[in-house]
N, C-alpha and C. Protein backbone atom coordinates (compact mmCIF):
# COMPACT_ATOMS: atom_id res chain seq x y z
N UNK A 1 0.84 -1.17 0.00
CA UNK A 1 0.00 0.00 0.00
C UNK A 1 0.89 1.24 0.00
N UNK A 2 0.24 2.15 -0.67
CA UNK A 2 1.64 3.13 -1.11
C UNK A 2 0.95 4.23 0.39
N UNK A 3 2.00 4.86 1.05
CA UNK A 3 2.10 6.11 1.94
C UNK A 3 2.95 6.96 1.66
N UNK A 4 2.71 8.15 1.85
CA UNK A 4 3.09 9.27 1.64
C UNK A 4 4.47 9.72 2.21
N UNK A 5 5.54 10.00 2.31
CA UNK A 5 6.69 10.42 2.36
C UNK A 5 6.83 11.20 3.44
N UNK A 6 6.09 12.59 2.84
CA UNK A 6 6.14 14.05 3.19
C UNK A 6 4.50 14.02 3.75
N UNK A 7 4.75 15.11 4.90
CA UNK A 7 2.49 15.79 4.95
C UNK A 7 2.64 16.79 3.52
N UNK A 8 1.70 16.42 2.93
CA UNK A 8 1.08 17.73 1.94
C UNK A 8 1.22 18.92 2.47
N UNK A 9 1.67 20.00 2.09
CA UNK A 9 1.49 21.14 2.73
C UNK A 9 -0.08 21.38 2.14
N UNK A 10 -0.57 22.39 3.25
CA UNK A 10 -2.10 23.50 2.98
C UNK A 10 -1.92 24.23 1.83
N UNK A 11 -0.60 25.00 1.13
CA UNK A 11 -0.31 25.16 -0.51
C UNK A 11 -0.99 24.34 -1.30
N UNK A 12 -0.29 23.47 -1.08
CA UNK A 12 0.13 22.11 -2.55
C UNK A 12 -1.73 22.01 -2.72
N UNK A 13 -2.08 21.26 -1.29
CA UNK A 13 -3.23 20.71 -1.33
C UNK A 13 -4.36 21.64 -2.26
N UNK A 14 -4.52 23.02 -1.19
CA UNK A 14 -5.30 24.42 -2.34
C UNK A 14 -4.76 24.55 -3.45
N UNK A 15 -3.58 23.95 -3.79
CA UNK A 15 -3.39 24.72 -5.60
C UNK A 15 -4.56 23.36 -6.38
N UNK A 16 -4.61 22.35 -5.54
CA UNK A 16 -4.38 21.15 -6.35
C UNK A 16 -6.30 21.45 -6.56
N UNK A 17 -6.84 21.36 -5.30
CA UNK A 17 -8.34 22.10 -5.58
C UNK A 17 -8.92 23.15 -6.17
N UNK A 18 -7.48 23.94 -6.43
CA UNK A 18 -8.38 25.08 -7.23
C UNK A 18 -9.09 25.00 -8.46
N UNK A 19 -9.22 23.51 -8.98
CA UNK A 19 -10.21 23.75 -10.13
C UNK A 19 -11.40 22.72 -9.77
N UNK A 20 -11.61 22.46 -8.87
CA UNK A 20 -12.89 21.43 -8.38
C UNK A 20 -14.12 22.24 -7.85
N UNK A 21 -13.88 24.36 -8.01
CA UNK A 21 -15.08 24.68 -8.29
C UNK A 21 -16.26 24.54 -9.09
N UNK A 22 -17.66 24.64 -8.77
CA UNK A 22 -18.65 24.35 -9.11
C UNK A 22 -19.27 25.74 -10.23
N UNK A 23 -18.50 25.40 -11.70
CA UNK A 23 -19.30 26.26 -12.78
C UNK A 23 -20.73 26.69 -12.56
N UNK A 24 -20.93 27.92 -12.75
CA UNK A 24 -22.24 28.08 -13.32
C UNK A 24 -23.22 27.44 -14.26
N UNK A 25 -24.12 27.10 -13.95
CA UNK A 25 -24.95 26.37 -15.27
C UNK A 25 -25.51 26.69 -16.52
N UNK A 26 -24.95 26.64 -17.72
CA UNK A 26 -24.75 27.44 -18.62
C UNK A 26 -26.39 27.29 -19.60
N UNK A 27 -26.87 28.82 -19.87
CA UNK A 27 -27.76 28.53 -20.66
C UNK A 27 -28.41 29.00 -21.94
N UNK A 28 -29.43 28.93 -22.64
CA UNK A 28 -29.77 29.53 -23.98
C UNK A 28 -31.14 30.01 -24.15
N UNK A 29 -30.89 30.52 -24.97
CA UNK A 29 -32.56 31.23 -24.80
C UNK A 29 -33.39 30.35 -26.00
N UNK A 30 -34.94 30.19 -25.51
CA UNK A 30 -35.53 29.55 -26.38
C UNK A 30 -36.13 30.15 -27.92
N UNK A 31 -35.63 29.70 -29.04
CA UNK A 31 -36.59 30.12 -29.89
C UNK A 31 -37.85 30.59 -29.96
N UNK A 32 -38.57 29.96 -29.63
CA UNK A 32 -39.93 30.16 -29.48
C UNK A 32 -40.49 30.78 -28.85
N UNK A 33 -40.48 30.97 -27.52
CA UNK A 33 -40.97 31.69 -26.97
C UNK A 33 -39.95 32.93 -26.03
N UNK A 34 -38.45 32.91 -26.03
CA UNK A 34 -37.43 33.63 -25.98
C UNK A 34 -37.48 33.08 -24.20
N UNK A 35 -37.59 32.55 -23.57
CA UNK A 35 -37.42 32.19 -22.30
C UNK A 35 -36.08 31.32 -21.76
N UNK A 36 -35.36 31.27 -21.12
CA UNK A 36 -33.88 30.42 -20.51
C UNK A 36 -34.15 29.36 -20.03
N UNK A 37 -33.37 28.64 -21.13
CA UNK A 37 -33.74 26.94 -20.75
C UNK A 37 -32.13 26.68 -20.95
N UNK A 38 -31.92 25.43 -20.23
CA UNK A 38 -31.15 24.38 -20.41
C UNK A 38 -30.31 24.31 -22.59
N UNK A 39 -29.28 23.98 -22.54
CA UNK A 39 -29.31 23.55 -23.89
C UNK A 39 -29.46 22.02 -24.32
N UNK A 40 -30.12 21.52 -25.28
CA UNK A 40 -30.39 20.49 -25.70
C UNK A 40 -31.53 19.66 -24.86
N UNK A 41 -32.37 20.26 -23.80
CA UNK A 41 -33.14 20.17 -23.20
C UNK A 41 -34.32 21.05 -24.14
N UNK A 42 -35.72 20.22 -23.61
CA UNK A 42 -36.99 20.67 -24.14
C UNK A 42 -37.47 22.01 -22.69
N UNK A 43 -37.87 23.24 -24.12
CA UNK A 43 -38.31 24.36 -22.96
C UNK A 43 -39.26 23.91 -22.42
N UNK A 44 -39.18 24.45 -21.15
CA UNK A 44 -40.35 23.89 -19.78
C UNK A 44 -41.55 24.93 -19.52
N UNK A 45 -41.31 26.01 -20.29
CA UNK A 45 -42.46 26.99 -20.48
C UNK A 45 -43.14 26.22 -21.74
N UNK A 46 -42.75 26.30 -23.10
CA UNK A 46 -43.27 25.95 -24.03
C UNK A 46 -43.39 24.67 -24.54
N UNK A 47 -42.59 23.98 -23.89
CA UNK A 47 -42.89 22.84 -24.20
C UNK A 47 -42.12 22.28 -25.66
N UNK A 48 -41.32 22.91 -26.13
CA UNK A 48 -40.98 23.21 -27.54
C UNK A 48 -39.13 22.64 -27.87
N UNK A 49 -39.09 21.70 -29.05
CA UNK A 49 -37.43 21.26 -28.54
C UNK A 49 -37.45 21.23 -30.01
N UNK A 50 -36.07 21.87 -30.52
CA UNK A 50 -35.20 22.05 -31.94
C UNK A 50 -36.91 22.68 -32.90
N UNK A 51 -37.40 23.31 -32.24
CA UNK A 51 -38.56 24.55 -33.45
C UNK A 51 -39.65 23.21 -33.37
N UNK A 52 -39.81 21.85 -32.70
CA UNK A 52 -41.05 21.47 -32.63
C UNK A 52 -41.43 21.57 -31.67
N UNK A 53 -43.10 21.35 -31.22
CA UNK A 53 -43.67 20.89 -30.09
C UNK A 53 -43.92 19.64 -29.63
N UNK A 54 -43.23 19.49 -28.59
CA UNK A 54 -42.92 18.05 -28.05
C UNK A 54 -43.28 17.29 -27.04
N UNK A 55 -43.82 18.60 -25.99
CA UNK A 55 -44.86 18.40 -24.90
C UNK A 55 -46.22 19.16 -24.72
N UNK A 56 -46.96 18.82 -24.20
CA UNK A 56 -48.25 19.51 -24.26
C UNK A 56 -48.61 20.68 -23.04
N UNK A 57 -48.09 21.99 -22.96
CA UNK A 57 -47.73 22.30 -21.73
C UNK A 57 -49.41 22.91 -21.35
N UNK A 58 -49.68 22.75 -19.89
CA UNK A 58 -51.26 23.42 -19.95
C UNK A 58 -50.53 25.40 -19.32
N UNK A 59 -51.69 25.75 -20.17
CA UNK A 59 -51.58 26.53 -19.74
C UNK A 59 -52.45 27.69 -18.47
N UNK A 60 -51.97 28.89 -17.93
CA UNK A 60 -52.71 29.40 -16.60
C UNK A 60 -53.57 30.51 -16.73
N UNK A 61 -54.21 30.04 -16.25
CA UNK A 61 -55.24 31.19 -16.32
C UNK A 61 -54.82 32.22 -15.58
């Protein structure tokens, strides 16, 4: 079983995490009805995926 030599310094360790932040979730606006959805996901207002309609969304009074 392999063990470590040296302790990690609190450096090494933070350089080594600095990219295991959590991106923003990136998004697009819908054709159809111009609302922010997901990409390659069906809009959840319209119901609407690549210019068809694909779900039947009800709508509110």
């Amino acid at each position: 079983m392999a063990v470590p030599k040296k302790k990690t310094s609190k450096a090494r360790r933070d350089q080594r995490r600095a990219h295991h932040a959590i991106s923003p979730r990136s998004l697009s606006t819908c054709p159809e009805c111009g609302e922010r959805k997901r990409p390659h996901h069906v809009c959840e207002s319209c119901g609407s995926y690549r210019e068809r309609q694909v779900l039947a969304v009800a709508e509110e009074d």
